[in-house]
Protein backbone atom coordinates (compact mmCIF):
# COMPACT_ATOMS: atom_id res chain seq x y z
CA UNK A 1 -118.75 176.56 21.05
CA UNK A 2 -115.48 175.73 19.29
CA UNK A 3 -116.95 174.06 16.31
CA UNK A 4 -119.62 177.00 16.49
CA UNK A 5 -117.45 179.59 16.08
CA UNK A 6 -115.30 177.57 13.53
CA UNK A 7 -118.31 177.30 11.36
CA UNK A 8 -119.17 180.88 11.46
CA UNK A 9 -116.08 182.69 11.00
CA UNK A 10 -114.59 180.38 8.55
CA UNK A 11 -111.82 179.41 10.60
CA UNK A 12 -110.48 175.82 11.01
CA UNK A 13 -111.57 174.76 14.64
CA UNK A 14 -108.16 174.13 16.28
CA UNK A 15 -107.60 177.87 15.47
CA UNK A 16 -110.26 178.96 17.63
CA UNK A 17 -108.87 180.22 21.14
CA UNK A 18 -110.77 180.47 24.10
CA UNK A 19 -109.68 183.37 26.51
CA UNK A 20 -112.28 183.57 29.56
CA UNK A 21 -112.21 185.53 32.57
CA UNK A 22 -109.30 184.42 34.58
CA UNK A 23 -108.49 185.74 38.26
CA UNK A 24 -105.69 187.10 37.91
CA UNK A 25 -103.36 188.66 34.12
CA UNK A 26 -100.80 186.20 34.82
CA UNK A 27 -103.55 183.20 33.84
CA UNK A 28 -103.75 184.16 30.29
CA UNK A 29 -100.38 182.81 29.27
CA UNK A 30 -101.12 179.74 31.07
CA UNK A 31 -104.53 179.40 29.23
CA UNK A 32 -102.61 179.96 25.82
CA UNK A 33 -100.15 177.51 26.37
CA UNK A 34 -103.22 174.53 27.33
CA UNK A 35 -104.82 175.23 23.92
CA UNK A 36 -101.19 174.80 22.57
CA UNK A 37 -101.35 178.02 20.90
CA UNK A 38 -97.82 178.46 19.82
CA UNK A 39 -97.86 175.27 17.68
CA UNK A 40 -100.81 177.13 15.77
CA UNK A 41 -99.40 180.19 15.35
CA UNK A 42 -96.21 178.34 14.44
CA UNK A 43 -97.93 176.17 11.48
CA UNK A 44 -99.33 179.17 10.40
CA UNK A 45 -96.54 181.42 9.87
CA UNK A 46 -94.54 178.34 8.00
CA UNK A 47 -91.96 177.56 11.33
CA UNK A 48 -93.00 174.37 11.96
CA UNK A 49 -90.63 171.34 11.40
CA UNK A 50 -87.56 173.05 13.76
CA UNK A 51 -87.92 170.46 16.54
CA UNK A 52 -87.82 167.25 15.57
CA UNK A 53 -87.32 165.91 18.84
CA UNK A 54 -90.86 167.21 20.02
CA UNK A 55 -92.92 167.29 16.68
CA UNK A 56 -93.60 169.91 14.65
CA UNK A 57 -92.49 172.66 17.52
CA UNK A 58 -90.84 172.72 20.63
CA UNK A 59 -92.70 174.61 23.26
CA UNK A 60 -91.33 177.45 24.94
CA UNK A 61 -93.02 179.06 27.34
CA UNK A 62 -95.59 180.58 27.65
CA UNK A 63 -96.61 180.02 23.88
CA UNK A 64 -94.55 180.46 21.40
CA UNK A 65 -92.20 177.57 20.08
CA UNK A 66 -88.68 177.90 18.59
CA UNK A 67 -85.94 175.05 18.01
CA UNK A 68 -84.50 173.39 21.36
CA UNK A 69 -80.91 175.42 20.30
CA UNK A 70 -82.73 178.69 21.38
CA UNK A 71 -84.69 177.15 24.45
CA UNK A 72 -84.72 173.74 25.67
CA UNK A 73 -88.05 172.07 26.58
CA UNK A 74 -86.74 171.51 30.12
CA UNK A 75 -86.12 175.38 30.44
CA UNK A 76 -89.21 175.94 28.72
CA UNK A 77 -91.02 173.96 30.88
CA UNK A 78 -89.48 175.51 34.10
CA UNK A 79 -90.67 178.62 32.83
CA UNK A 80 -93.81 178.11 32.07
CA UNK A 81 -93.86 176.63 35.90
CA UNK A 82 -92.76 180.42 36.96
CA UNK A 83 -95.55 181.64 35.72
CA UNK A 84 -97.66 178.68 37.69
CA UNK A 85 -96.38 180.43 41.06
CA UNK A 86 -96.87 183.77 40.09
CA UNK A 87 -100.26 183.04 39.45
CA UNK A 88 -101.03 181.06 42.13
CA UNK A 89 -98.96 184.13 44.44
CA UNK A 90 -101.27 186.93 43.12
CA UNK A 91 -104.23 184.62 43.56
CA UNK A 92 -103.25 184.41 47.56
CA UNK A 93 -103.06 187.85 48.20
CA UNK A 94 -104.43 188.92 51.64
CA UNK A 95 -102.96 192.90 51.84
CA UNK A 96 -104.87 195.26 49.84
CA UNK A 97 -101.83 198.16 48.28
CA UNK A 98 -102.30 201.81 47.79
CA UNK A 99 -100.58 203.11 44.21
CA UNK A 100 -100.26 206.58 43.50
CA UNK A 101 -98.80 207.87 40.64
CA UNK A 102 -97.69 211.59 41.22
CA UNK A 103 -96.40 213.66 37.56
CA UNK A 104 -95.09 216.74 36.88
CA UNK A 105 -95.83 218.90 33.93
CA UNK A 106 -98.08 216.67 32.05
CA UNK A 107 -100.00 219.08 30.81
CA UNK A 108 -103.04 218.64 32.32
CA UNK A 109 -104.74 222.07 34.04
């Protein structure tokens, strides 16, 4: 589907993202950074090369890379594994909550 989509829109295949239906909002970030987004979106905009100590980027979670003296990869990794268990805490879930949202001259008759 990749290559597919690659060849159709005229867009080199490794720039092609893939954002399916996910369980729960707090998947999409973790999606982005499996497809390595951030390195993309880095090469693109001209900011790669400011890690040399992990290639062209260094990853900081959830996506976007900057240089190690703005975030580690060990920070960026432990955040990245924050969003893991919030994920994985929405996904387990067992009480249903009831939001109301209550406003006061908005307007509306």
């Amino acid at each position: 589907t990749r290559q597919k989509l690659s060849l159709f829109c005229q867009v080199p295949p490794d720039c092609v993202v893939s954002l399916h239906d996910v369980s729960n909002l707090y998947r999409v970030p973790l999606l982005l950074a499996e497809q390595d987004v951030g390195r993309v979106i880095c090469e693109r905009l001209g900011f790669a090369g400011l890690s040399p100590k992990e290639g062209p980027c260094c990853r900081v979670a959830p996506v976007l890379p900057l240089a190690p003296a703005v975030m580690s990869p060990k920070a960026s990794s432990q955040r990245l594994g924050d969003w893991k268990v919030i994920a994985e805490r929405t996904d387990t879930c067992k009480e249903e909550v009831s939001i109301a949202l209550v406003g006061k001259y908005t307007g509306n008759p």
